[in-house]
Protein backbone atom coordinates (compact mmCIF):
# COMPACT_ATOMS: atom_id res chain seq x y z
CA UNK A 1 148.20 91.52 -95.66
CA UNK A 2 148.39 91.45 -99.79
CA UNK A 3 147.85 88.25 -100.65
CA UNK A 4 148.53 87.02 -104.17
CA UNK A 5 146.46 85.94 -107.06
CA UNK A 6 146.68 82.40 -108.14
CA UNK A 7 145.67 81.43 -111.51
CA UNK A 8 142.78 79.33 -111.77
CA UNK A 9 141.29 77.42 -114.53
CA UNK A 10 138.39 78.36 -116.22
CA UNK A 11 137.80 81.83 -114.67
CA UNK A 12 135.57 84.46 -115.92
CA UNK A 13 137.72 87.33 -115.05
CA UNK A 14 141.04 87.87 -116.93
CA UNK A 15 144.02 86.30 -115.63
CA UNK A 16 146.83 89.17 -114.55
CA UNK A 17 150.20 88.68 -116.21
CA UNK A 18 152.56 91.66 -116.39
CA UNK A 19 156.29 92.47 -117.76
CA UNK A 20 158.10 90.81 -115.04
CA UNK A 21 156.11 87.32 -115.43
CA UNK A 22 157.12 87.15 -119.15
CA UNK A 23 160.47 87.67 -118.39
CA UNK A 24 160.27 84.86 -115.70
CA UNK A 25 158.72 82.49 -117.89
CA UNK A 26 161.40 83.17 -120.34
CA UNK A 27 164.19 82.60 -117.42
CA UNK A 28 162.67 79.05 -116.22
CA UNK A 29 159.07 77.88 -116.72
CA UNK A 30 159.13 75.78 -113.53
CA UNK A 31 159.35 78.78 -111.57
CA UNK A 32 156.68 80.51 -113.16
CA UNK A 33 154.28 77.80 -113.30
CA UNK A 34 154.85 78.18 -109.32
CA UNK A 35 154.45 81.16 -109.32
CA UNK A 36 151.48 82.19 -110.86
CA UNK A 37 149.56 78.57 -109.91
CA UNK A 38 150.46 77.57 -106.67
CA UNK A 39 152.20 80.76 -105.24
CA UNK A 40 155.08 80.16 -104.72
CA UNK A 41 157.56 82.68 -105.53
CA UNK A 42 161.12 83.04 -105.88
CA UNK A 43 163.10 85.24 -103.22
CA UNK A 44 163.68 88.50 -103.81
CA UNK A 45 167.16 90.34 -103.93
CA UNK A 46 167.56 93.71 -101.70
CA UNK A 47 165.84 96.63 -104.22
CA UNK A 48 167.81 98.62 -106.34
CA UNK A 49 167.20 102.60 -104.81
CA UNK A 50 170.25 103.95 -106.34
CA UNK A 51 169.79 102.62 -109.71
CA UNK A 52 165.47 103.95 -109.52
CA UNK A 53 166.21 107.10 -107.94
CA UNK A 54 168.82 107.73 -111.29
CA UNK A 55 165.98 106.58 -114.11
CA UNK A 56 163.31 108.93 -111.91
CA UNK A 57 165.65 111.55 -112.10
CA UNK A 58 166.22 110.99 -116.11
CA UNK A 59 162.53 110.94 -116.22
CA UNK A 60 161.94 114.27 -114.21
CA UNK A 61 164.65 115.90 -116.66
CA UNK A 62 163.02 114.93 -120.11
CA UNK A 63 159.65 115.73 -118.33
CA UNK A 64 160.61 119.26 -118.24
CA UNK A 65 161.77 119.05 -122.22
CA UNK A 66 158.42 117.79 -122.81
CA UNK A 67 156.53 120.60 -120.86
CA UNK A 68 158.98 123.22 -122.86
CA UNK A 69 159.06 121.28 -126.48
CA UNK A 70 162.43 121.35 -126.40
CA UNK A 71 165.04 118.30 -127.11
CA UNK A 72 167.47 117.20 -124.86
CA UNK A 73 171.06 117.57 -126.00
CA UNK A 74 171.41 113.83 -125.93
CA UNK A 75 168.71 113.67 -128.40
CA UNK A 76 170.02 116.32 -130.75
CA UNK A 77 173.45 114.83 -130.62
CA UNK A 78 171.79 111.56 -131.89
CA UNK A 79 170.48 113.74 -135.13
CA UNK A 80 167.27 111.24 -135.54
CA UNK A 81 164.42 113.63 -135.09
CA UNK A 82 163.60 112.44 -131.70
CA UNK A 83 161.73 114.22 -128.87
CA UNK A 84 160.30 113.55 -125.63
CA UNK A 85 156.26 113.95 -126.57
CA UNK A 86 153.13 114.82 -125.00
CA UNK A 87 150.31 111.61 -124.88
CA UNK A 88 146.96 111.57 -122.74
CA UNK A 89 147.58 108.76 -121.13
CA UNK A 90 151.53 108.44 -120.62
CA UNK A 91 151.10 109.11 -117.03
CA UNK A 92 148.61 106.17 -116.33
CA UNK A 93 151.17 103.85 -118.91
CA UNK A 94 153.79 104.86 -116.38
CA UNK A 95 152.10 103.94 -112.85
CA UNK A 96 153.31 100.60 -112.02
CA UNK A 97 150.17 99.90 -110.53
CA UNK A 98 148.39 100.20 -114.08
CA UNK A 99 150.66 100.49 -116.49
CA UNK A 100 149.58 100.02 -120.29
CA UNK A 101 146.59 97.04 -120.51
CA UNK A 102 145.45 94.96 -122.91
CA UNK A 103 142.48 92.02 -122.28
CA UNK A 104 144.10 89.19 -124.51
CA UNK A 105 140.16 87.18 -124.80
CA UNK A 106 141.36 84.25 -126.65
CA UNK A 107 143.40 82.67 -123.26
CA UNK A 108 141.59 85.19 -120.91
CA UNK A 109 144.63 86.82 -119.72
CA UNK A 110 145.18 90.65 -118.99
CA UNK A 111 148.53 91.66 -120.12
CA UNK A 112 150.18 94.76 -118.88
CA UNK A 113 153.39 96.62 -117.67
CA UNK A 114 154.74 100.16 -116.96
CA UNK A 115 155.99 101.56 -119.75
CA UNK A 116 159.01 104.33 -118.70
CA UNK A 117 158.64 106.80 -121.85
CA UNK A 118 157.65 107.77 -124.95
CA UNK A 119 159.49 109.96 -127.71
CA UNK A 120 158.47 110.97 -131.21
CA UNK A 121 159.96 110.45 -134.51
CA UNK A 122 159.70 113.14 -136.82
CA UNK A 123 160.99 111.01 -139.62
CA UNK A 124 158.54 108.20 -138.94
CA UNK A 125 155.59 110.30 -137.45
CA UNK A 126 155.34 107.53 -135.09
CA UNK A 127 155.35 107.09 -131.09
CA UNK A 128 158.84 105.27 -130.30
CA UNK A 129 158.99 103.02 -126.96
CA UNK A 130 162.18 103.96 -124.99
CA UNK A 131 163.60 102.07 -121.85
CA UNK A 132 166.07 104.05 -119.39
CA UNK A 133 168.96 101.73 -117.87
CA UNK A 134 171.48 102.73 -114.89
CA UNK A 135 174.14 100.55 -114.28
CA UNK A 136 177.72 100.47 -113.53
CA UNK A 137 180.51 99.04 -116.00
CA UNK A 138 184.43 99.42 -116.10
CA UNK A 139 184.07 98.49 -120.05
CA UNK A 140 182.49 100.61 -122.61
CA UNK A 141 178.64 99.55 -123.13
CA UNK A 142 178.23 98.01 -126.78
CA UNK A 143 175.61 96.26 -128.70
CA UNK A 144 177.02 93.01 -128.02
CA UNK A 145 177.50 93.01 -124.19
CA UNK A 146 173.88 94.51 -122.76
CA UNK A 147 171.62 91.65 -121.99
CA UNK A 148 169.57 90.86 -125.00
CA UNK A 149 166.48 90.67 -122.46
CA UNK A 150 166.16 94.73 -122.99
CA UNK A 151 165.03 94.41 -126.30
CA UNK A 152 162.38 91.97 -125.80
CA UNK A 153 161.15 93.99 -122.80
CA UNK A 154 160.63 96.71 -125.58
CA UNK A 155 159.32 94.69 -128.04
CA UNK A 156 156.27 93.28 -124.96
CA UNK A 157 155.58 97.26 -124.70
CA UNK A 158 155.37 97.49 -128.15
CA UNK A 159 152.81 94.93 -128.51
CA UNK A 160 150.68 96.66 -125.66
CA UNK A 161 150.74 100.07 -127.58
CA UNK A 162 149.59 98.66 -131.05
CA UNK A 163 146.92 96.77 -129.07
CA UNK A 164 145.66 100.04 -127.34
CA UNK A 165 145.73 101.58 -131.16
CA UNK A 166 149.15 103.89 -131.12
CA UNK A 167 151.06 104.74 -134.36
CA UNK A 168 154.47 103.14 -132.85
CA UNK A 169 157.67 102.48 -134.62
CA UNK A 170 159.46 99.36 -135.01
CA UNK A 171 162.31 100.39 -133.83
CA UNK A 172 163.07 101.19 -129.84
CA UNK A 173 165.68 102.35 -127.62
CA UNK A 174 167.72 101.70 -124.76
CA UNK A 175 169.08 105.26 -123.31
CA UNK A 176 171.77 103.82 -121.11
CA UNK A 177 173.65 105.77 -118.05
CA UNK A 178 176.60 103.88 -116.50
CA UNK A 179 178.29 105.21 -113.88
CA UNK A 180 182.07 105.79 -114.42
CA UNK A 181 184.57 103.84 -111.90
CA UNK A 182 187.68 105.36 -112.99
CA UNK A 183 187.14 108.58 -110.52
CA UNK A 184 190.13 109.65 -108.12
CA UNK A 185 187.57 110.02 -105.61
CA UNK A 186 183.77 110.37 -104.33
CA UNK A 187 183.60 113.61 -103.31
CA UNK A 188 179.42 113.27 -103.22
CA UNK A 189 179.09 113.07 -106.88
CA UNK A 190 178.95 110.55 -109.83
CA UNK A 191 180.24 110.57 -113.40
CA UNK A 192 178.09 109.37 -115.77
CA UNK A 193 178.39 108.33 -119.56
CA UNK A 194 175.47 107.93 -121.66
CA UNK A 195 174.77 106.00 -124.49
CA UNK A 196 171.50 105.25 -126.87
CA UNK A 197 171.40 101.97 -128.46
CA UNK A 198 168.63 101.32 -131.43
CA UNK A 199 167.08 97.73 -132.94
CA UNK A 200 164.38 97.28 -134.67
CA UNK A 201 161.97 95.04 -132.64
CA UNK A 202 160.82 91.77 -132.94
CA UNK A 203 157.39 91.19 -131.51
CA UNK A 204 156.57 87.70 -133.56
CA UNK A 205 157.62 85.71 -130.20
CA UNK A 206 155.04 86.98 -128.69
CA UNK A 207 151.63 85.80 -129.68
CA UNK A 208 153.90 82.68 -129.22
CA UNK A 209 154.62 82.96 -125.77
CA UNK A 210 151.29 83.73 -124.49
CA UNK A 211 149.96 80.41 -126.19
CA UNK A 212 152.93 78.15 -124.14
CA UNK A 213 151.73 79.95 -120.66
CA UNK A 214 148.70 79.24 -121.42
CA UNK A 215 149.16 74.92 -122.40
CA UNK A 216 151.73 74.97 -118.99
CA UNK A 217 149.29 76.32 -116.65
CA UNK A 218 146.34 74.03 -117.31
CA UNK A 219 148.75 71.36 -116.11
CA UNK A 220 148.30 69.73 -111.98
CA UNK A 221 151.67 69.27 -112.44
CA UNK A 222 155.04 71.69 -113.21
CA UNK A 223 157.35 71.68 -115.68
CA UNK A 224 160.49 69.87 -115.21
CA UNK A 225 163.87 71.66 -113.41
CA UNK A 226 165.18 74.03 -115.90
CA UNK A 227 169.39 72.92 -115.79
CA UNK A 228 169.84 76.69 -116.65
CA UNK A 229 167.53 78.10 -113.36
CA UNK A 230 170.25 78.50 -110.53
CA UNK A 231 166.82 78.57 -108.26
CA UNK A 232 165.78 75.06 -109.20
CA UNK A 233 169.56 73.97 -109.04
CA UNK A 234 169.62 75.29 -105.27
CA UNK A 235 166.41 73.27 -104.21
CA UNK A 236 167.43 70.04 -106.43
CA UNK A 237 170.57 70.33 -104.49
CA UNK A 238 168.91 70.77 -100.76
CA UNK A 239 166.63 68.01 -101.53
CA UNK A 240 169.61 65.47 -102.15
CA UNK A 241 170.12 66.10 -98.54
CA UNK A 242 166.07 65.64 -97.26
């Protein structure tokens, strides 16, 4: 049985922390200082197989532009010189299991996650990071209602690919496809609209960041209850009952 990897203070090797940790200490850090200290983690939701089997498809797709050098007509409609590009290691970025590393030696940690692609800007002659989304919304996608989170998971890959020495651009992108809900019918098929949002990336937070996790996990003790966490509102709640 896998059994999990607790931090402990003061070890030689580095100290795992991936995508999905940041964004949990950036949700609540109660339940990440239980996570990654004493183990305990929060309960998982059923997995999304519709929504992976859509990006793996969108990745197959631009896979075969990149084997052809050819753009996709998404990218040419965008007109920004952007197309899906060849690097040695994209494949090993990719694999969840290794994704993109970097050893951070000042706190000892090693900081990774799986990156899902990489384009090229002709304008820029840079490597640009690009995330692929699937969801399902009856109101048009815009800049102001996709969850702000996506942009700081872009600028965390960004960070990883100017520590492993890649010319990458400060800009990334978010190539959204949301399913349609105004169909008459199934009829074994989706309708999908797609749509590219662009931001220039912010990666000051975090060099920030990595310095908290590090002061909150030398701590015996947790943080407090974040009022915000709906997981530490359900347990403050069951233990008014103990």
């Amino acid at each position: 049985m896998w059994k999990k990897k607790l931090y402990i203070k003061n070890n030689v090797d580095p100290y795992p922390i991936n995508r999905t940790k940041f964004d949990l200490y950036n949700d609540c850090r109660r339940c990440f200082y239980l996570d990654i200290v004493k183990g305990i983690r929060r309960p998982h939701g059923p997995p999304q197989v519709i929504n992976t089997t859509i990006i793996q498809l969108i990745k197959k797709e631009f896979n075969l532009h990149r084997e052809n050098n050819t753009r996709p007509k998404t990218l040419k409609n965008l007109n920004e010189g952007l197309t899906p590009i060849n690097h040695e290691k994209l494949e090993l970025w990719r694999n969840p299991f290794i994704g993109i590393q970097y050893i951070h030696r000042k706190k000892n940690f090693k900081i990774s996650g799986s990156i899902n692609d990489l384009w090229f800007s002709d304008k820029e002659k840079k490597f640009v990071i690009v995330d692929y989304k699937c969801t399902s919304k009856k109101d048009e996608l815009t800049d102001e209602n996709i969850w702000p989170g996506y942009w700081k998971q872009l600028s965390y890959y960004s960070y990883l690919l100017e520590k492993n020495g890649v010319e990458v651009s400060d800009k990334g992108y978010l190539f959204f496809v949301n399913a349609q809900k105004n169909k008459k019918d199934f009829n074994e098929n989706l309708d999908f609209k797609t749509t590219i949002f662009k931001k220039k990336l912010d990666l000051n937070w975090i060099e920030e960041t990595i310095e908290k996790i590090h002061k909150i996990i030398q701590h015996d003790m947790p943080p407090p209850s974040s009022n915000n966490c709906r997981y530490c509102k359900y347990v403050n709640i069951v233990n008014l009952f103990q």
